[in-house]
C-alpha atoms as a PDB file:
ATOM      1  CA  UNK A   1     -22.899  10.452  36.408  1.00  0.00           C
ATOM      2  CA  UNK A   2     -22.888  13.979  36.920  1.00  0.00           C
ATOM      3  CA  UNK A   3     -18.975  14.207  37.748  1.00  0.00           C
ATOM      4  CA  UNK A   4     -18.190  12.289  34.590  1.00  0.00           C
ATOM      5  CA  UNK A   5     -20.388  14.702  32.597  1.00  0.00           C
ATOM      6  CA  UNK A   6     -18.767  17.699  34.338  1.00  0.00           C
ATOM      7  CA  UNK A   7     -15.006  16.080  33.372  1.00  0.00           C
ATOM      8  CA  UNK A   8     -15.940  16.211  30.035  1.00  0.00           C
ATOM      9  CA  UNK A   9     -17.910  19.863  29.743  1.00  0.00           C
ATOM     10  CA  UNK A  10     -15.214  21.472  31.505  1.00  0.00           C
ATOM     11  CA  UNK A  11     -12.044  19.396  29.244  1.00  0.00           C
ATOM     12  CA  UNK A  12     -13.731  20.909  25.929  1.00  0.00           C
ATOM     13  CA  UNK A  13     -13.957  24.627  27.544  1.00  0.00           C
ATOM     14  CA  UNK A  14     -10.555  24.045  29.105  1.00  0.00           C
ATOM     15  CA  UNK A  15      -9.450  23.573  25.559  1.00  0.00           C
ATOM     16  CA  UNK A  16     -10.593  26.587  24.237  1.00  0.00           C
ATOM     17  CA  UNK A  17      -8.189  28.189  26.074  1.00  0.00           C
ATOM     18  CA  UNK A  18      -5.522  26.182  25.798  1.00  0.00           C
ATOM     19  CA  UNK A  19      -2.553  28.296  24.306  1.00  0.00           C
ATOM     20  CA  UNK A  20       0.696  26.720  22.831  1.00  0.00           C
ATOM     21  CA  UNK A  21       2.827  25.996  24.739  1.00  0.00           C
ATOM     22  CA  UNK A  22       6.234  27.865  25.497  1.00  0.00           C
ATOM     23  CA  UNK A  23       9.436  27.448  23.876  1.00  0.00           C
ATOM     24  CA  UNK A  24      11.205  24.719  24.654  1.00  0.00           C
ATOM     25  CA  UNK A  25      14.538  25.725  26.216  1.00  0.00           C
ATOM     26  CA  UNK A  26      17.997  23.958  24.580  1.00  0.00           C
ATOM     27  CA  UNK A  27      20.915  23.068  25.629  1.00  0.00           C
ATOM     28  CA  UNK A  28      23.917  24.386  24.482  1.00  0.00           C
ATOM     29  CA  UNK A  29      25.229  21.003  23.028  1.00  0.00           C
ATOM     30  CA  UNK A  30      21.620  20.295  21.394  1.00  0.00           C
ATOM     31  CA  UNK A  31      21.555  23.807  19.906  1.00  0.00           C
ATOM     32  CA  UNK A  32      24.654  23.588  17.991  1.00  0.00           C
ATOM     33  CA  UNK A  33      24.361  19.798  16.820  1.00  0.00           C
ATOM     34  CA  UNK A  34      20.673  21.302  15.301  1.00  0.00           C
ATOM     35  CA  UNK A  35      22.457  24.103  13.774  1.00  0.00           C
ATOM     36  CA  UNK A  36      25.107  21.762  12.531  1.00  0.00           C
ATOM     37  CA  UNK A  37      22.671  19.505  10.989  1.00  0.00           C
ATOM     38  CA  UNK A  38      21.076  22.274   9.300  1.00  0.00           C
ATOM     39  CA  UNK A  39      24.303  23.837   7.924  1.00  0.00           C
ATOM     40  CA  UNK A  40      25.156  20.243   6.202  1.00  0.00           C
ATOM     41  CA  UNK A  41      21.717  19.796   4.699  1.00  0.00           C
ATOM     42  CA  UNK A  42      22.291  23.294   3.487  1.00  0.00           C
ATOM     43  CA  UNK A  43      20.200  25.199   5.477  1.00  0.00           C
ATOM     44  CA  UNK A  44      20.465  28.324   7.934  1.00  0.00           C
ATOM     45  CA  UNK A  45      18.703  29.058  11.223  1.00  0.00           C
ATOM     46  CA  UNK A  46      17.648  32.373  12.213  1.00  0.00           C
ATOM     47  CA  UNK A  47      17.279  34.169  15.949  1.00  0.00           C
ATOM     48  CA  UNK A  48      14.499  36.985  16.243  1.00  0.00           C
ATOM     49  CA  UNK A  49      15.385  39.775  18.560  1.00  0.00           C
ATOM     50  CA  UNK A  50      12.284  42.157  18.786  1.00  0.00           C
ATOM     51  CA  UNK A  51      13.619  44.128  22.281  1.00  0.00           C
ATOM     52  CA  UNK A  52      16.567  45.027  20.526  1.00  0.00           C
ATOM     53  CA  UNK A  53      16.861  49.362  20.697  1.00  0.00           C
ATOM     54  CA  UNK A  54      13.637  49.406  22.652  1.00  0.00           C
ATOM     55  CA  UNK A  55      14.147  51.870  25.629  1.00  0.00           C
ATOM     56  CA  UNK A  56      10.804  51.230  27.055  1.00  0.00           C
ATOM     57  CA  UNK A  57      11.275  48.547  29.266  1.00  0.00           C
ATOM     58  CA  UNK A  58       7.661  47.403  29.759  1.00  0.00           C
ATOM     59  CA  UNK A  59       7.322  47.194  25.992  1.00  0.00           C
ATOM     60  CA  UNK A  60      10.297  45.685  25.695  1.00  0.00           C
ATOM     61  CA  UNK A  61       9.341  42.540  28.317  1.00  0.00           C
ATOM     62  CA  UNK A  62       6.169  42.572  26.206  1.00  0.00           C
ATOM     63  CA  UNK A  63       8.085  42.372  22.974  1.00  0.00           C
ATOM     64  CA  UNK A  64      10.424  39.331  24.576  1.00  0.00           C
ATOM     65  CA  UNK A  65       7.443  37.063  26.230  1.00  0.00           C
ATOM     66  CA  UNK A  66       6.280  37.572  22.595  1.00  0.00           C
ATOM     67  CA  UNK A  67       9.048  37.201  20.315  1.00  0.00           C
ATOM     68  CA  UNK A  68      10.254  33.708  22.195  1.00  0.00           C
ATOM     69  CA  UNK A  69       6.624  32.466  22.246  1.00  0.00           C
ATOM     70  CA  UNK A  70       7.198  32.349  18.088  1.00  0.00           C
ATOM     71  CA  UNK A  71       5.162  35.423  18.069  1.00  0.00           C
ATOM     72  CA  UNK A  72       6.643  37.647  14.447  1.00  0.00           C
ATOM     73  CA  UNK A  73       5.340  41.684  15.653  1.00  0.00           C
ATOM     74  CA  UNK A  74       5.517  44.205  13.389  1.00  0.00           C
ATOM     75  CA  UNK A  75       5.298  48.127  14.202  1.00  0.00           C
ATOM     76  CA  UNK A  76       2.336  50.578  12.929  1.00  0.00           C
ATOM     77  CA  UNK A  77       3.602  50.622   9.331  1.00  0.00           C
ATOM     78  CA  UNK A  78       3.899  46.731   9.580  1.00  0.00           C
ATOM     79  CA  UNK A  79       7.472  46.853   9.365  1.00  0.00           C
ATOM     80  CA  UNK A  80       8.970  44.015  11.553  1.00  0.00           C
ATOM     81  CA  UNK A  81       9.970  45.035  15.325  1.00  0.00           C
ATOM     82  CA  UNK A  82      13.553  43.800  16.271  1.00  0.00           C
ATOM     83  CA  UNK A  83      16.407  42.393  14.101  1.00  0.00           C
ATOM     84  CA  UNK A  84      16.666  38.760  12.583  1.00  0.00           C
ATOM     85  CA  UNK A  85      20.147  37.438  12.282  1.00  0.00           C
ATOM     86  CA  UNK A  86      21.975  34.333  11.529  1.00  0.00           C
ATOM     87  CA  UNK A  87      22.160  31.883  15.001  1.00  0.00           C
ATOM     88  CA  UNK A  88      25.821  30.686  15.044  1.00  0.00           C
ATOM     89  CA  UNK A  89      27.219  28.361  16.870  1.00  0.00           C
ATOM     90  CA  UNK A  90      30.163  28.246  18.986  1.00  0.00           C
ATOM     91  CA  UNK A  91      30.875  30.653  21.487  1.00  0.00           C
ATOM     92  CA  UNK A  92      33.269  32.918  19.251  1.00  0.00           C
ATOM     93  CA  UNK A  93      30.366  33.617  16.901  1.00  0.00           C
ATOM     94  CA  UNK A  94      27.842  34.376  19.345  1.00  0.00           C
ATOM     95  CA  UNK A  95      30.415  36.836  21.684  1.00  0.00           C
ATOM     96  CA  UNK A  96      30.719  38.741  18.369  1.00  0.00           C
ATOM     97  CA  UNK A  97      27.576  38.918  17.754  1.00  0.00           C
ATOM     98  CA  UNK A  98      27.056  40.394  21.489  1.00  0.00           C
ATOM     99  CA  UNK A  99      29.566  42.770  21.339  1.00  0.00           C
ATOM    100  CA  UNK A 100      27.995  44.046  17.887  1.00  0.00           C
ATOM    101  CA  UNK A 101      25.082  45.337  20.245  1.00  0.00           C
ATOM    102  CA  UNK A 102      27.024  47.458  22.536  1.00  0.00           C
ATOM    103  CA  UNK A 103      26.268  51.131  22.522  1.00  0.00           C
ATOM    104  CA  UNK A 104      27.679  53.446  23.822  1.00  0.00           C
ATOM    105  CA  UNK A 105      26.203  55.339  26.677  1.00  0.00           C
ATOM    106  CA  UNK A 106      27.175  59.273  27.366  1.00  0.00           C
END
């Protein structure tokens, strides 16, 4: 009697802290039939970048734990942290999109 009681007080207070749970990861060939279903319905998916600029590489874990949890951050001003941009797929449209992020480094 007790243990069945305890089962149940402890599954409710487990449950308050239950968070949701992570991402799940895709593969590449699930990932671009989505995005190709979307594009003939007519719609267009999006990929949120918050680490992108950010020298500060503890904030910038922080801000990529966060951002792929479905976490949207914004700065002090409330301006959004990062860069949204269209997800493409194929690999052509995703190299160019990588090679738009290089800086240069003197």
């Amino acid at each position: 009697m007790f243990k069945t009681a305890y089962m149940a007080v402890r599954g409710r207070v487990v449950g308050l802290f239950v968070q949701r749970p992570e991402p799940m990861m895709l593969s590449e060939f699930a990932r671009d039939r989505a995005l190709s279903v979307l594009a003939k319905k007519g719609y267009q998916a999006h990929c949120y970048a918050p680490d992108l600029d950010v020298e500060d590489q503890e904030l910038a874990a922080a801000l990529r734990l966060l951002g792929r949890s479905g976490f949207i951050i914004t700065d002090q001003g409330g301006d959004l942290v990062g860069k949204v941009s269209l997800a493409h797929s194929g690999s052509e449209s995703r190299a160019r999109q990588k090679r738009a992020q290089f800086r240069v480094i003197e």
